[in-house]
C-alpha atoms as a PDB file:
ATOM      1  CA  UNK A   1      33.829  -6.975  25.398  1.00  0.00           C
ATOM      2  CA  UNK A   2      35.828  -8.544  22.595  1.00  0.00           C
ATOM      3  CA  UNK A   3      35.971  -6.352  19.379  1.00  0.00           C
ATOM      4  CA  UNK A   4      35.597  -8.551  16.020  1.00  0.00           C
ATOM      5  CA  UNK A   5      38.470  -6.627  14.694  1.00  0.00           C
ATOM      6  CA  UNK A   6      40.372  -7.995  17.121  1.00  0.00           C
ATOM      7  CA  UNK A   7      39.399 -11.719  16.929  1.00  0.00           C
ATOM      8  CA  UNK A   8      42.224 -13.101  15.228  1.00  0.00           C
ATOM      9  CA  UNK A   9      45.085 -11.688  17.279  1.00  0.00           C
ATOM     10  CA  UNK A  10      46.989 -14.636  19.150  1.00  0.00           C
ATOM     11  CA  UNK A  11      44.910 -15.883  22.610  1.00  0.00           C
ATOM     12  CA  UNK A  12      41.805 -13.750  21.458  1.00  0.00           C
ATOM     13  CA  UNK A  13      40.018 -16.399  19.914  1.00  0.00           C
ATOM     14  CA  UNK A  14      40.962 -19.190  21.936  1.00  0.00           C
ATOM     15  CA  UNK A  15      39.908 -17.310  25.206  1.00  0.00           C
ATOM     16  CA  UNK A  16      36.728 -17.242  23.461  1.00  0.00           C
ATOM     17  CA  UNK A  17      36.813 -21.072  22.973  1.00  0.00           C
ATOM     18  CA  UNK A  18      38.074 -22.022  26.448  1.00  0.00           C
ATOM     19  CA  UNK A  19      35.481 -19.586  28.034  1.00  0.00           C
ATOM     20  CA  UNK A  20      32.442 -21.585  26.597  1.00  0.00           C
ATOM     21  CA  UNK A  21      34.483 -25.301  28.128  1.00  0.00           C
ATOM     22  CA  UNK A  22      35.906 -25.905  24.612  1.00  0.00           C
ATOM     23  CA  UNK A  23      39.428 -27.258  23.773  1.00  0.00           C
ATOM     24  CA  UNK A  24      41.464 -25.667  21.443  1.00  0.00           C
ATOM     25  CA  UNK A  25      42.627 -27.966  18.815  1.00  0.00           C
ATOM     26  CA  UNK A  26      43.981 -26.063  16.273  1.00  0.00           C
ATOM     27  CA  UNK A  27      45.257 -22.560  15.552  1.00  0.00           C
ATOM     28  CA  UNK A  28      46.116 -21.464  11.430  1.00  0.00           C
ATOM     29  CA  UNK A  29      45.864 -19.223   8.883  1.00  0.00           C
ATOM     30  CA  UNK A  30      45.884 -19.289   5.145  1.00  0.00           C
ATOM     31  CA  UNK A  31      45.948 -16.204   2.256  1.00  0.00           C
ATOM     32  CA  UNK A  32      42.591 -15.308   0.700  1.00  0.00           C
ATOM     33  CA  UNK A  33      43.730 -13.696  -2.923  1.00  0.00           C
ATOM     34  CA  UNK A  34      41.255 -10.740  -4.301  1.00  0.00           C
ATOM     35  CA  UNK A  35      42.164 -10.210  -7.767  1.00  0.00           C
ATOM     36  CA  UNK A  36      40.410  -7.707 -10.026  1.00  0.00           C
ATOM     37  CA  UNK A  37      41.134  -6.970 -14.272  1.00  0.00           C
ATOM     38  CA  UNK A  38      39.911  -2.749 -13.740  1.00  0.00           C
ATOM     39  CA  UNK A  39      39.124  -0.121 -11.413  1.00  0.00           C
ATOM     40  CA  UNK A  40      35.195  -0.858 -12.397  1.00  0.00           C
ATOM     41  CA  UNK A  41      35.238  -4.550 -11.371  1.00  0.00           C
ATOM     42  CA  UNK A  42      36.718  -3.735  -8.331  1.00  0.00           C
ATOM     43  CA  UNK A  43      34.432  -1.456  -7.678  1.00  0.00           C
ATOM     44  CA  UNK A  44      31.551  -3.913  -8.830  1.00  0.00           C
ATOM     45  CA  UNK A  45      33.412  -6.758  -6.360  1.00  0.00           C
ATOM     46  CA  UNK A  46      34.068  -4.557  -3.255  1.00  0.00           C
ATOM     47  CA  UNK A  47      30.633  -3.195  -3.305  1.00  0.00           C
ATOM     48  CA  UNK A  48      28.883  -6.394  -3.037  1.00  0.00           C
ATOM     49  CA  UNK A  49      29.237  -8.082   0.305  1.00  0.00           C
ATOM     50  CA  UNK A  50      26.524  -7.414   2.763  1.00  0.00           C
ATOM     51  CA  UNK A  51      29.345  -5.679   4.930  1.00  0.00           C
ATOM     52  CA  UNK A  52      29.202  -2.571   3.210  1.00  0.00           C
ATOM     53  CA  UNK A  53      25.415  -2.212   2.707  1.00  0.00           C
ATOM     54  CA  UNK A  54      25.502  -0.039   5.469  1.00  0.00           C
ATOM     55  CA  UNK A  55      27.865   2.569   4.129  1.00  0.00           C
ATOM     56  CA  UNK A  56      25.899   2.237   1.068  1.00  0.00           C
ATOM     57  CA  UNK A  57      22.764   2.620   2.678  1.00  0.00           C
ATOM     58  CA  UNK A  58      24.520   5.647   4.367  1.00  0.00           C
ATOM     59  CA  UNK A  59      26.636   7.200   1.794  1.00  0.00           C
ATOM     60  CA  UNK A  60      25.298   6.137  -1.583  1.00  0.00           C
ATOM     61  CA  UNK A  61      27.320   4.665  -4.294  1.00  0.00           C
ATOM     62  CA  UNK A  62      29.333   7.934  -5.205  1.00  0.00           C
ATOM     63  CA  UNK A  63      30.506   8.509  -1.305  1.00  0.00           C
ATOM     64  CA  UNK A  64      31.452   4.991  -0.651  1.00  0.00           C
ATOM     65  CA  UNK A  65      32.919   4.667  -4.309  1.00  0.00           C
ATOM     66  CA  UNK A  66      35.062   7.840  -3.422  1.00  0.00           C
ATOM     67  CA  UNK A  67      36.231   6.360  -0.041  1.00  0.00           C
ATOM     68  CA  UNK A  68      36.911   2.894  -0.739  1.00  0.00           C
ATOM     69  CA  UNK A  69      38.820   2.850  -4.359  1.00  0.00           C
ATOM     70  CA  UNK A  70      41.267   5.004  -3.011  1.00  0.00           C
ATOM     71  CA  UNK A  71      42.213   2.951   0.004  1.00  0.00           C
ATOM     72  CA  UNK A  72      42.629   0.056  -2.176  1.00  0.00           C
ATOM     73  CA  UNK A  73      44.913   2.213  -4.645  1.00  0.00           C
ATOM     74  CA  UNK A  74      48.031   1.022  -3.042  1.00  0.00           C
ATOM     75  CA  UNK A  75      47.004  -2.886  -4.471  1.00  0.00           C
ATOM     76  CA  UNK A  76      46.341  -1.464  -8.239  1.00  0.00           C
ATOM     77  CA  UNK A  77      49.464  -2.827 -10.498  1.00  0.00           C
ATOM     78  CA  UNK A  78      50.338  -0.789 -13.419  1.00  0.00           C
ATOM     79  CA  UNK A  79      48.411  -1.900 -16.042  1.00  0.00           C
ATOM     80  CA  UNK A  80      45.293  -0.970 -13.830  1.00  0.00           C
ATOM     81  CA  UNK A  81      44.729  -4.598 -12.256  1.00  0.00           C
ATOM     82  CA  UNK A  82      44.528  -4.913  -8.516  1.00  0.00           C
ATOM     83  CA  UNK A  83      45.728  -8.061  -6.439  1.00  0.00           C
ATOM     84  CA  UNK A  84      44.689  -8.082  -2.915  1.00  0.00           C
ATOM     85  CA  UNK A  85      46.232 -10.704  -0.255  1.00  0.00           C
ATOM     86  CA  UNK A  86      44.894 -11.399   3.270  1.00  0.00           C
ATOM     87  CA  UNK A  87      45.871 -13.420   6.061  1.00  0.00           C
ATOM     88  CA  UNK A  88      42.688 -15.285   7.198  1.00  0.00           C
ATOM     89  CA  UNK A  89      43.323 -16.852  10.635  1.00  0.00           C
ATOM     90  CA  UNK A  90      41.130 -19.817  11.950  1.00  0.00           C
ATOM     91  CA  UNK A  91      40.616 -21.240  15.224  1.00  0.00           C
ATOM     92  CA  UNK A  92      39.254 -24.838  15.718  1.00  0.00           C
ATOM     93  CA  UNK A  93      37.614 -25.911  19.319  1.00  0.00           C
ATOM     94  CA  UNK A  94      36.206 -29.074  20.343  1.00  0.00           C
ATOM     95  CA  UNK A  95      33.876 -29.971  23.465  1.00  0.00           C
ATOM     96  CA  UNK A  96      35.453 -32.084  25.702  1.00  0.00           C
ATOM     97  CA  UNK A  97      33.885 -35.394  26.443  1.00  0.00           C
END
């Protein structure tokens, strides 16, 4: 079984494609930019997506607060802003015929 964590490492994804009888037509990736003014937006904005509901549901707001601002720490510029940059990777099949 493929792990979704490890989805967008090279041949993953397109194993995935080929498996099903798809072509693989294109392979990419582009930079999704998080930025945030203060610690409390970030907060706000990181708390939000329906991925973490479950650590919510788990931990409450003051567990998962405690957890997740400081692994996010090392994006926080001086004057208390945060700028976070990913590396989303995309994978575009097509059916033969």
């Amino acid at each position: 079984m493929i792990g979704l964590a490890s989805i967008g490492s090279p041949g993953i994804a397109e194993k995935l494609f080929t498996g099903q009888g798809f072509n693989v037509v294109e392979r990419g990736a582009s930079a999704s930019v998080l930025e945030f003014a203060d610690e409390e937006i970030a907060w706000q904005a990181l708390r939000s997506p329906g991925l973490v509901k479950p650590a919510l549901d788990s931990l409450g707001d003051d567990a998962l607060r405690d957890l997740l601002l400081p692994a996010v720490e090392q994006f926080r510029a001086a004057d208390g802003s945060y700028r976070i940059v990913n590396e989303l990777t995309h994978v575009i099949g097509q059916k033969p015929g």
